[in-house]
N, C-alpha and C. Protein backbone atom coordinates (compact mmCIF):
# COMPACT_ATOMS: atom_id res chain seq x y z
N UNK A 1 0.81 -1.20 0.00
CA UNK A 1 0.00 0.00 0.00
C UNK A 1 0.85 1.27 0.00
N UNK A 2 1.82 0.84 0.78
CA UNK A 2 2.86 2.03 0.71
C UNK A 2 3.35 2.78 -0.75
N UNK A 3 3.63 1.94 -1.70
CA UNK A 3 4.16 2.26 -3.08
C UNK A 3 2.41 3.28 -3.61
N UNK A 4 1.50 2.94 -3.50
CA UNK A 4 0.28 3.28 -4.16
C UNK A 4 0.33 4.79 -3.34
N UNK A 5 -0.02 4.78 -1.90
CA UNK A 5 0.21 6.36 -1.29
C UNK A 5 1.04 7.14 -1.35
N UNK A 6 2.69 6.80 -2.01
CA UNK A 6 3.23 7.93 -2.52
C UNK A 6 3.59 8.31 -3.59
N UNK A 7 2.96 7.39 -4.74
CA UNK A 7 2.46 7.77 -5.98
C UNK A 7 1.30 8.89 -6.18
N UNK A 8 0.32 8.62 -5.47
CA UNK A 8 -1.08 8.92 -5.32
C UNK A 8 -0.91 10.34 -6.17
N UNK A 9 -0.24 11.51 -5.36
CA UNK A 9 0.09 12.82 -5.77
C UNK A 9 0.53 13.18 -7.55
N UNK A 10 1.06 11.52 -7.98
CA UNK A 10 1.67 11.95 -9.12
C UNK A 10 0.79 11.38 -10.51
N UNK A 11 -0.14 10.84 -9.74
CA UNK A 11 -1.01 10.14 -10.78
C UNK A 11 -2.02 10.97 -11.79
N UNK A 12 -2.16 12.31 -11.15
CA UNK A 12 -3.03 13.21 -11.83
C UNK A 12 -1.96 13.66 -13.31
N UNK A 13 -1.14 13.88 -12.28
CA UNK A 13 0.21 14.39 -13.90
C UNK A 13 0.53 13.29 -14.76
N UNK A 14 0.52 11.96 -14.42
CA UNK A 14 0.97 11.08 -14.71
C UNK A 14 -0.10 10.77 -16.35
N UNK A 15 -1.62 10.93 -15.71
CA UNK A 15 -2.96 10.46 -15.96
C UNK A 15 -2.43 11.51 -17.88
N UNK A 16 -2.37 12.70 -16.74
CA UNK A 16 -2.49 13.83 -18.04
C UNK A 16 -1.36 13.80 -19.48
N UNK A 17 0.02 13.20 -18.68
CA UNK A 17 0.84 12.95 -19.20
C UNK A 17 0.98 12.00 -20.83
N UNK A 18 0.06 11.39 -20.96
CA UNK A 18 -0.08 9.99 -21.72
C UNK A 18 -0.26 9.18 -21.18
N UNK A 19 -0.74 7.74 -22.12
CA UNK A 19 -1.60 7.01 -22.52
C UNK A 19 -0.47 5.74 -21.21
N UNK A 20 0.83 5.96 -21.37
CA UNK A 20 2.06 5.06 -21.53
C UNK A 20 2.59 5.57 -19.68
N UNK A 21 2.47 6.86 -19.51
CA UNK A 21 2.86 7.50 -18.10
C UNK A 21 1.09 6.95 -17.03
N UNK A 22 0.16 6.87 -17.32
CA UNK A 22 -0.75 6.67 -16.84
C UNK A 22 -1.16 5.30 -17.05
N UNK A 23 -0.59 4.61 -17.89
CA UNK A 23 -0.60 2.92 -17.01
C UNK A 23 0.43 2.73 -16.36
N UNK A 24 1.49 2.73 -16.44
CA UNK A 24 2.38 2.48 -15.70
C UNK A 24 2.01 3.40 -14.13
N UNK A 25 1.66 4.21 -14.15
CA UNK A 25 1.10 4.67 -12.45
C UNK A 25 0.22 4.16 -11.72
N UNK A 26 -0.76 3.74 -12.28
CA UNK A 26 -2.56 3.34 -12.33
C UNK A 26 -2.02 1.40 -11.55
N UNK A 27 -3.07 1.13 -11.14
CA UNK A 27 -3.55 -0.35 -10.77
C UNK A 27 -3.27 -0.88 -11.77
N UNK A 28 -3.04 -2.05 -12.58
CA UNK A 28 -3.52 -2.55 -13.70
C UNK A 28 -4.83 -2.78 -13.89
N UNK A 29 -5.36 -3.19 -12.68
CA UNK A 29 -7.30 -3.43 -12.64
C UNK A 29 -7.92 -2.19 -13.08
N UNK A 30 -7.06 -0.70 -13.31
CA UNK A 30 -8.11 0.25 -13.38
C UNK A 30 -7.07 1.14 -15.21
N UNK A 31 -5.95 0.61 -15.39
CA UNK A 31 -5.17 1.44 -16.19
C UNK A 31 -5.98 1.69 -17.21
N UNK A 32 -5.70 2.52 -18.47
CA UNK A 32 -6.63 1.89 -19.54
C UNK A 32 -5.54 2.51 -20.79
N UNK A 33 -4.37 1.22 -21.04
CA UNK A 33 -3.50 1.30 -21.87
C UNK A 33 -4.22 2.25 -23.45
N UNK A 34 -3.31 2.78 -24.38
CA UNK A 34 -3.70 3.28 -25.56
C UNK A 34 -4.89 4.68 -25.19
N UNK A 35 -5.67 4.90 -24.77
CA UNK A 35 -6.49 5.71 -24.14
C UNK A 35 -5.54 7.06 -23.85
N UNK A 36 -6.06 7.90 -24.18
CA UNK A 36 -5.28 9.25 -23.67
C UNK A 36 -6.31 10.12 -22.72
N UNK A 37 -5.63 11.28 -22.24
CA UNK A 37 -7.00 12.40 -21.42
C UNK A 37 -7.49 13.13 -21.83
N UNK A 38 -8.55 13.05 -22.04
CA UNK A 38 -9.47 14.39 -22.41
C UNK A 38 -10.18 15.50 -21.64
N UNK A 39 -9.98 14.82 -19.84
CA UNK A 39 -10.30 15.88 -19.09
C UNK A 39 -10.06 15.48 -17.83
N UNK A 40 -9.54 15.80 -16.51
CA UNK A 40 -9.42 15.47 -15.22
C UNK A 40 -10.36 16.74 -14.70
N UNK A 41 -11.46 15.94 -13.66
CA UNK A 41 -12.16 16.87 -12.66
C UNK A 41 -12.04 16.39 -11.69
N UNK A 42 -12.06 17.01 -10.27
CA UNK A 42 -12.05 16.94 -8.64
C UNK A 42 -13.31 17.12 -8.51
N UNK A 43 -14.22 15.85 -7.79
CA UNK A 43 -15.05 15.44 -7.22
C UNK A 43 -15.44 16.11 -6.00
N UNK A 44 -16.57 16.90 -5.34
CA UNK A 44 -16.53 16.58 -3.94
C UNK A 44 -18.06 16.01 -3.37
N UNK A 45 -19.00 15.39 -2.73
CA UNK A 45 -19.59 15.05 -2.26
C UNK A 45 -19.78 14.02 -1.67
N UNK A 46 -20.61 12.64 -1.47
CA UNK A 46 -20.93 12.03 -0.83
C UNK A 46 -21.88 10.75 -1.32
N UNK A 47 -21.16 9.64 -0.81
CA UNK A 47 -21.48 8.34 -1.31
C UNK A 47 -22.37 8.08 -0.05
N UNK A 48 -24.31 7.81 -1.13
CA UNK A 48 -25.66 7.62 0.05
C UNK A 48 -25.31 6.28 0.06
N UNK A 49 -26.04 5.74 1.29
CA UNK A 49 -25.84 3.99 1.50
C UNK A 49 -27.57 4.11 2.29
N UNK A 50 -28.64 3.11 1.48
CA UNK A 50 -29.55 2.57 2.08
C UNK A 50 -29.34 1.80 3.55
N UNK A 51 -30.11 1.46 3.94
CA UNK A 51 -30.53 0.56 5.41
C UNK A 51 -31.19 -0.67 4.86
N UNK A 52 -30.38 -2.18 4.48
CA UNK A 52 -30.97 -2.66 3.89
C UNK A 52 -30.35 -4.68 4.57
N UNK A 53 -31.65 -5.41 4.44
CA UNK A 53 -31.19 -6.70 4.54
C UNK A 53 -29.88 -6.90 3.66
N UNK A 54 -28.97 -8.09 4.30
CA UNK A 54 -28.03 -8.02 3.50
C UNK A 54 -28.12 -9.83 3.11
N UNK A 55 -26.98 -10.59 2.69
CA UNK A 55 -27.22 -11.72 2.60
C UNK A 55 -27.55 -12.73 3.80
N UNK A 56 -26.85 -12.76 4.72
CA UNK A 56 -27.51 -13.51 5.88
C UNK A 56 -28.65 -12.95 6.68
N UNK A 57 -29.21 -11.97 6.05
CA UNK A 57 -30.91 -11.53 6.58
C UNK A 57 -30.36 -9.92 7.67
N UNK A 58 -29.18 -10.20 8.05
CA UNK A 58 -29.22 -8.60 9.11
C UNK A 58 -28.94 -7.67 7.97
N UNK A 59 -28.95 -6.66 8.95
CA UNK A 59 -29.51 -5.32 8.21
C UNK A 59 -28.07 -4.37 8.38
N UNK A 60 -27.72 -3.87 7.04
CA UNK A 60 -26.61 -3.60 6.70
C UNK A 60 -26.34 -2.22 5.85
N UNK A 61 -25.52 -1.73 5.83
CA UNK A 61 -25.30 -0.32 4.69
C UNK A 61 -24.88 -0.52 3.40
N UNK A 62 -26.13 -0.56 2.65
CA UNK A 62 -25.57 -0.83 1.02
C UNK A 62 -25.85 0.33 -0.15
N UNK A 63 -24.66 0.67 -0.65
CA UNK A 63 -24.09 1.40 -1.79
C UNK A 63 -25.75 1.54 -2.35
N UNK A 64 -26.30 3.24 -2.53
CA UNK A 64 -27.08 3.58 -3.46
C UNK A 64 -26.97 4.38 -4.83
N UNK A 65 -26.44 5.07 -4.37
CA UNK A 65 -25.81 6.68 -5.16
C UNK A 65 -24.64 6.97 -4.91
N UNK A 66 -24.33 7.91 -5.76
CA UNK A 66 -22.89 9.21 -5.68
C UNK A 66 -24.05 10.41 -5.60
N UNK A 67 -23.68 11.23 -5.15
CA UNK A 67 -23.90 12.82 -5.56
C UNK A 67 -22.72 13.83 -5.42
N UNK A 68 -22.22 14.00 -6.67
CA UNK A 68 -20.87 15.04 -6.29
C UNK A 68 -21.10 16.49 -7.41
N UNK A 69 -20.17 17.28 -7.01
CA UNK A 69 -20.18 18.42 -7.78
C UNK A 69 -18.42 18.15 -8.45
N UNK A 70 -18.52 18.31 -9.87
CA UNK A 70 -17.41 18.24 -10.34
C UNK A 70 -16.65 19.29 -10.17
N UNK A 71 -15.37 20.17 -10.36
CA UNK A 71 -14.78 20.71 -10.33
C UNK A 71 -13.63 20.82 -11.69
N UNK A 72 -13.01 21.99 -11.85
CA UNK A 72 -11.79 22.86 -12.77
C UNK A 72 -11.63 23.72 -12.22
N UNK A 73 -10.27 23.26 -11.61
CA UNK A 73 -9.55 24.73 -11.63
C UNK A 73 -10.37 25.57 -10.54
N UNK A 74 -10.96 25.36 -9.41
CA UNK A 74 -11.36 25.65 -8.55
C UNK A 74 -13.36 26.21 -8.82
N UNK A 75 -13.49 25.95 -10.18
CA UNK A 75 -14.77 26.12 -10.80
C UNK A 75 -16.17 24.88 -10.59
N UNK A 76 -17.17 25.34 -10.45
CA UNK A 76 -18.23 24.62 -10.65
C UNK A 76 -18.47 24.01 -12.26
N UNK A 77 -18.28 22.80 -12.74
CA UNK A 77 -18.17 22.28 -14.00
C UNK A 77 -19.08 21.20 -14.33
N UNK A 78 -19.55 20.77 -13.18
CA UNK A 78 -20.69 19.59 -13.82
C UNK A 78 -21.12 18.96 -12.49
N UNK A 79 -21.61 18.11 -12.42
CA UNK A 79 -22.16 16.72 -11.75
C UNK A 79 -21.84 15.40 -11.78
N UNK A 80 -22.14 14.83 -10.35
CA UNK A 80 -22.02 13.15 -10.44
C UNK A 80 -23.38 13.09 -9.93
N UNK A 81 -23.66 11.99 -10.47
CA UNK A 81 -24.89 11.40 -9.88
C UNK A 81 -25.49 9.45 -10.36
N UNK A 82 -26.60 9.28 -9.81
CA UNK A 82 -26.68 8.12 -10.13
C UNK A 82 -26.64 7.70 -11.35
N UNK A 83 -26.50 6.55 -11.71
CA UNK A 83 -26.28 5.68 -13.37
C UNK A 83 -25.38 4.99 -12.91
N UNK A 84 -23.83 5.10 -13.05
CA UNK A 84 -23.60 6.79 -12.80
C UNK A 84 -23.44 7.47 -14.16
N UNK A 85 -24.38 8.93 -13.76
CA UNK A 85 -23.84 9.49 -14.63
C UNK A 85 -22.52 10.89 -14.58
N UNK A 86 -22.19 11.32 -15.44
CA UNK A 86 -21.12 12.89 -14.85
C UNK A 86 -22.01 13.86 -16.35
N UNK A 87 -22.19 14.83 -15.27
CA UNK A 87 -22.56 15.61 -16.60
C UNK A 87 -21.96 17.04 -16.58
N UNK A 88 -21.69 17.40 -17.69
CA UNK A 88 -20.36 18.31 -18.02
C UNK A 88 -21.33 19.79 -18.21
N UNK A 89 -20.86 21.16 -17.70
CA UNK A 89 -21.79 22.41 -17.95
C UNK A 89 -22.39 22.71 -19.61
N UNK A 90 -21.52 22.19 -20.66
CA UNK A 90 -21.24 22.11 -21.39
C UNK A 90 -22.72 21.38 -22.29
N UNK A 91 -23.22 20.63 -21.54
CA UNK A 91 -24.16 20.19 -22.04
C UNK A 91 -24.02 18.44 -22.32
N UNK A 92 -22.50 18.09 -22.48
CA UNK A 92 -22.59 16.56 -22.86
C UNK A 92 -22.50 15.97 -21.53
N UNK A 93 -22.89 14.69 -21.78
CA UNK A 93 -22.83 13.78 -20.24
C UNK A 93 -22.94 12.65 -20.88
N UNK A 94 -21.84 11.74 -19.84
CA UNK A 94 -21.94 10.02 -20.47
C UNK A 94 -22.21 9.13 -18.86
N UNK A 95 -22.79 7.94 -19.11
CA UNK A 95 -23.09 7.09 -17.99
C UNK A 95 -22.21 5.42 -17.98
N UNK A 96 -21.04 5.46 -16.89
CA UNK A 96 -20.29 4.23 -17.23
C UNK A 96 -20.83 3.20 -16.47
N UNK A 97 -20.10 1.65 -16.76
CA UNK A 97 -21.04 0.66 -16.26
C UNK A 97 -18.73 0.22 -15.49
N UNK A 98 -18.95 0.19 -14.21
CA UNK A 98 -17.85 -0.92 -14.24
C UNK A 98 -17.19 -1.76 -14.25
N UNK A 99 -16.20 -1.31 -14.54
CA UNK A 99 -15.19 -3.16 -15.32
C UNK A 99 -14.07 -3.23 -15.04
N UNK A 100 -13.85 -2.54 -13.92
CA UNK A 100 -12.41 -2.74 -12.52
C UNK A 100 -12.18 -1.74 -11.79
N UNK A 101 -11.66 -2.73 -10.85
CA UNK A 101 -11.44 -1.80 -9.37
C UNK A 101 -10.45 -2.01 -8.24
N UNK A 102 -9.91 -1.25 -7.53
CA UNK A 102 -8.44 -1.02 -7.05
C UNK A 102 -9.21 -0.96 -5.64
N UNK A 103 -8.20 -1.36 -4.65
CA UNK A 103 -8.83 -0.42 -3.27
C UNK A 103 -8.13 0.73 -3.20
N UNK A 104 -8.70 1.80 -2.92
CA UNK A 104 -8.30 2.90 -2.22
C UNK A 104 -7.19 2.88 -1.10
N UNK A 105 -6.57 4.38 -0.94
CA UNK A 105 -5.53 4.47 -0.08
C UNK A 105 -5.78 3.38 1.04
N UNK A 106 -6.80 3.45 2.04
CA UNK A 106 -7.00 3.09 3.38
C UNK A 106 -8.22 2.92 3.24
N UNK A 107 -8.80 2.19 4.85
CA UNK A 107 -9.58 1.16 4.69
C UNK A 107 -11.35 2.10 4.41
N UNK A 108 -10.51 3.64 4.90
CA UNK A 108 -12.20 4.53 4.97
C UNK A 108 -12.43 4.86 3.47
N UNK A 109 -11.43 4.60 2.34
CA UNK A 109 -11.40 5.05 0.81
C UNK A 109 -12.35 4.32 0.12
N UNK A 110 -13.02 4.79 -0.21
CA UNK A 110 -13.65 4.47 -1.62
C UNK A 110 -12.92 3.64 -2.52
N UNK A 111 -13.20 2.56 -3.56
CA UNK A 111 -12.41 2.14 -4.54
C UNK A 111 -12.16 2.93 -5.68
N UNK A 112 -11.02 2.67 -5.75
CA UNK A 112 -10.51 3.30 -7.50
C UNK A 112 -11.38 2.59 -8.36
N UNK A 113 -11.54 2.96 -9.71
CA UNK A 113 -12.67 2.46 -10.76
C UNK A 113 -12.12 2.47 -11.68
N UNK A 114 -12.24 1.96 -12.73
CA UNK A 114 -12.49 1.64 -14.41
C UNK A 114 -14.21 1.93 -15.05
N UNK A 115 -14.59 2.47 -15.30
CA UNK A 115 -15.50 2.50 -15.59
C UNK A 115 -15.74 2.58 -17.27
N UNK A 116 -16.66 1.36 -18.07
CA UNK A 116 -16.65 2.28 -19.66
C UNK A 116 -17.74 2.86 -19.52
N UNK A 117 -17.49 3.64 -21.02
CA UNK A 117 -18.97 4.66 -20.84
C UNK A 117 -19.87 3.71 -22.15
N UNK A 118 -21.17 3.38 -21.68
CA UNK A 118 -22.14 2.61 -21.72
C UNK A 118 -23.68 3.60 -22.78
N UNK A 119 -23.15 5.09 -22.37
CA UNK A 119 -24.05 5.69 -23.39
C UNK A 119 -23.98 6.82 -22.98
N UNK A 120 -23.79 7.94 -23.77
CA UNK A 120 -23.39 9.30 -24.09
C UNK A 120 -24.78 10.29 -24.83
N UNK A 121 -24.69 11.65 -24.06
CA UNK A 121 -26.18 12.36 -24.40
C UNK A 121 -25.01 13.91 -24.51
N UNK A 122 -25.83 14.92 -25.42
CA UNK A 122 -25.24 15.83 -25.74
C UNK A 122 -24.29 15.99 -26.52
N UNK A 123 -23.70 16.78 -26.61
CA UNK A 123 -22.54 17.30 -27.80
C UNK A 123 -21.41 18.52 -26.94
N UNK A 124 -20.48 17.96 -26.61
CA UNK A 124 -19.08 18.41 -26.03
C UNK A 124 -18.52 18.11 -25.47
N UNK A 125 -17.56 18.55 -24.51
CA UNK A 125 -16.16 17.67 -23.67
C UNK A 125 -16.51 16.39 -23.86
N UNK A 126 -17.54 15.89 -23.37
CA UNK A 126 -17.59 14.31 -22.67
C UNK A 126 -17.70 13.39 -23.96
N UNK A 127 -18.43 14.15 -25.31
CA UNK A 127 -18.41 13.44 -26.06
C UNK A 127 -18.00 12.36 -26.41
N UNK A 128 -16.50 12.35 -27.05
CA UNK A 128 -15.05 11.62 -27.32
C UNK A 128 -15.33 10.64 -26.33
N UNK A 129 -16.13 11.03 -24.98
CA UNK A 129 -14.95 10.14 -24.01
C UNK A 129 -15.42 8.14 -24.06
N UNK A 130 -14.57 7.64 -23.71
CA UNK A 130 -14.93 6.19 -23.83
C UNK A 130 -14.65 5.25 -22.56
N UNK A 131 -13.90 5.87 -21.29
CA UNK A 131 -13.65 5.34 -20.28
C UNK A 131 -13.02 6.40 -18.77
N UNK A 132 -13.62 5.99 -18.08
CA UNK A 132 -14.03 6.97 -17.02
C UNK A 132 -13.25 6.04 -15.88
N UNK A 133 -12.01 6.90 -15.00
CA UNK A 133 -11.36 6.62 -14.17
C UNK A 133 -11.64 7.26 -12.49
N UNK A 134 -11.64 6.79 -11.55
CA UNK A 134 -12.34 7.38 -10.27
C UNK A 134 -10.94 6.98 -9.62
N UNK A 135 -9.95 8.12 -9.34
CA UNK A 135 -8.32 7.94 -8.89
C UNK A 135 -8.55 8.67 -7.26
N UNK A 136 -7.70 8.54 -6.94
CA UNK A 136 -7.55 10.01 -5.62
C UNK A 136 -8.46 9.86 -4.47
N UNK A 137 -9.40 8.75 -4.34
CA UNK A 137 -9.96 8.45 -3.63
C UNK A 137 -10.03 9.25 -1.84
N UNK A 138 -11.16 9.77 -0.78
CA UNK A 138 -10.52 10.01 0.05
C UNK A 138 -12.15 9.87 0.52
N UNK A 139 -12.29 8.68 1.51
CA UNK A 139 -13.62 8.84 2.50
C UNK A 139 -14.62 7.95 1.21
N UNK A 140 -15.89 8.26 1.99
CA UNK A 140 -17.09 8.08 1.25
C UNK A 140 -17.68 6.15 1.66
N UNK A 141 -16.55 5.23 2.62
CA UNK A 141 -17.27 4.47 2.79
C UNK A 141 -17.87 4.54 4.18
N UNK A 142 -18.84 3.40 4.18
CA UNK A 142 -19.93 3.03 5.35
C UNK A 142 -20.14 1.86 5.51
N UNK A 143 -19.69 1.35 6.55
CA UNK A 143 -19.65 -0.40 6.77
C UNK A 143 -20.65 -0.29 8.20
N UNK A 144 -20.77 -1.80 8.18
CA UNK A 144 -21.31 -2.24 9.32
C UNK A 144 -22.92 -2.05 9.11
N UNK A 145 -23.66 -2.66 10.30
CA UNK A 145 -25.27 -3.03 10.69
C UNK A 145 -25.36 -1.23 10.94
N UNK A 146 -26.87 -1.27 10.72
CA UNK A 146 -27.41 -0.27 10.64
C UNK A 146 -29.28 -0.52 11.17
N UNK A 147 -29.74 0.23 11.94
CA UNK A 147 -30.59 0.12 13.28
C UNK A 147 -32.23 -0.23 12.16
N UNK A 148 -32.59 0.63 11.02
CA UNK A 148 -33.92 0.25 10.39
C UNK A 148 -33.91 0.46 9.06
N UNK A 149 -34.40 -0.84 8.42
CA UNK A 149 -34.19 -0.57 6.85
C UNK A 149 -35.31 0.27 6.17
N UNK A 150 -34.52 1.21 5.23
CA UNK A 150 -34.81 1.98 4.64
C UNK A 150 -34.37 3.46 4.86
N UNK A 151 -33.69 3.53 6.14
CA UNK A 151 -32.74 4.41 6.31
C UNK A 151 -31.63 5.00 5.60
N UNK A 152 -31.31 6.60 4.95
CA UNK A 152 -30.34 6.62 4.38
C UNK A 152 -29.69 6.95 5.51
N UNK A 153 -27.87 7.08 5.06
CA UNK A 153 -26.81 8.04 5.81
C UNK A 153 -26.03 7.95 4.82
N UNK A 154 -25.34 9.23 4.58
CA UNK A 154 -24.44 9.66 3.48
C UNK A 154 -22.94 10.06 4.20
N UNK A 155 -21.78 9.22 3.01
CA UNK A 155 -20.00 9.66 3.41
C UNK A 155 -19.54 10.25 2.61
N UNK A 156 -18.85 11.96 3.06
CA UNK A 156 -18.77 12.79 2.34
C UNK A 156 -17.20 12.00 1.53
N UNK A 157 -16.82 12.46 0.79
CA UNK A 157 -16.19 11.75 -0.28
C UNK A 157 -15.42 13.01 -1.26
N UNK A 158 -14.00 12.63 -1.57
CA UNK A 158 -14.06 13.58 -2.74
C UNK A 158 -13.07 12.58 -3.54
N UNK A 159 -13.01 12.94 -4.54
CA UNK A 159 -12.33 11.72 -5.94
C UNK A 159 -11.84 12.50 -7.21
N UNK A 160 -10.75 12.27 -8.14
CA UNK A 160 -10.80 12.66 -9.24
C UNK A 160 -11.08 11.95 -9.77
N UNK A 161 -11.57 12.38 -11.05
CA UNK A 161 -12.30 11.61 -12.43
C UNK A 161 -11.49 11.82 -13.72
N UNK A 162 -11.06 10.74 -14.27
CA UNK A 162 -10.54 11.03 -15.39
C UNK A 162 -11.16 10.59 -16.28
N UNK A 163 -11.53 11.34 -17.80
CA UNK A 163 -12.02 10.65 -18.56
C UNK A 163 -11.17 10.74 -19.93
N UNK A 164 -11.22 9.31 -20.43
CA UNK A 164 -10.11 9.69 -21.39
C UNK A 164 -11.05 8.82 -22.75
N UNK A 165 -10.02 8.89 -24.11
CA UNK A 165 -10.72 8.30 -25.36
C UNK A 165 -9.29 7.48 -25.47
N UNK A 166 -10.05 6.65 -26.51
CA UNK A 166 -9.35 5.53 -27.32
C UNK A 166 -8.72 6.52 -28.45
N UNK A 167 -7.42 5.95 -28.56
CA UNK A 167 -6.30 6.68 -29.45
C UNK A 167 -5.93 7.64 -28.76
């Protein structure tokens, strides 16, 4: 874990760097060789978790939503939300399905993601994009029994997102 937390800092440059500097930094479960960047945003909000039976019948905190506000450059730029989707001010927005995953720094992190994008609405930034990375992880999980189902409670969370295209 040690090698992954003091990379962590260099993965955004790394990400931006190329196709070739951003696998070699990345998980292999989450890299996405040949793929270049078309945009890095800073995440901040909060991963909801229902109140819900789990497999042996007790009642447990399970993953519903994201809700985040994207970020540039210290700017308001888009949304996260359920699908998931990210939607860009811009007007385009794509919704990925995932297809790998890293653990996070520590045990309160969120997982790193692979995500492809599964279907695309609008016309700009997000357009191009074809695979959606969730790096930088910090907070946002919720473990353990929980007192009545149907209960939410939300972990504030913040993440970068990379989204990059093929070629």
């Amino acid at each position: 874990m040690s090698i992954i937390k003091f990379a962590v800092p260099c993965l955004l440059f790394a990400a931006m760097a190329g196709p070739a500097a951003a696998a070699d930094a990345l998980p292999d479960a989450i890299a996405a060789p040949g793929e270049t960047a078309v945009l890095s945003l800073h995440a901040e909000g909060a991963q909801v978790y229902e109140c819900k039976a789990g497999t042996d019948g007790k009642l447990v905190w399970a993953f519903r939503e994201p809700i985040a506000t994207l970020f540039s450059e210290g700017k308001t730029i888009g949304r996260h939300y359920a699908g998931p989707n990210w939607e860009h001010a811009d007007g385009s927005a794509v919704v990925g399905k995932v297809i790998g995953n890293a653990p996070g720094a520590t045990a309160a992190d969120i997982a790193w993601l692979k995500l492809e994008v599964a279907s695309r609405r609008g016309n700009g930034v997000l357009t191009p994009v074809t695979t959606v990375q969730r790096i930088n992880t910090h907070g946002g999980k919720l473990d353990g029994a929980c007192d009545k189902a149907g209960e939410f409670k939300s972990a504030p969370y913040s993440a970068e997102y990379v989204f990059l295209k093929k070629g």
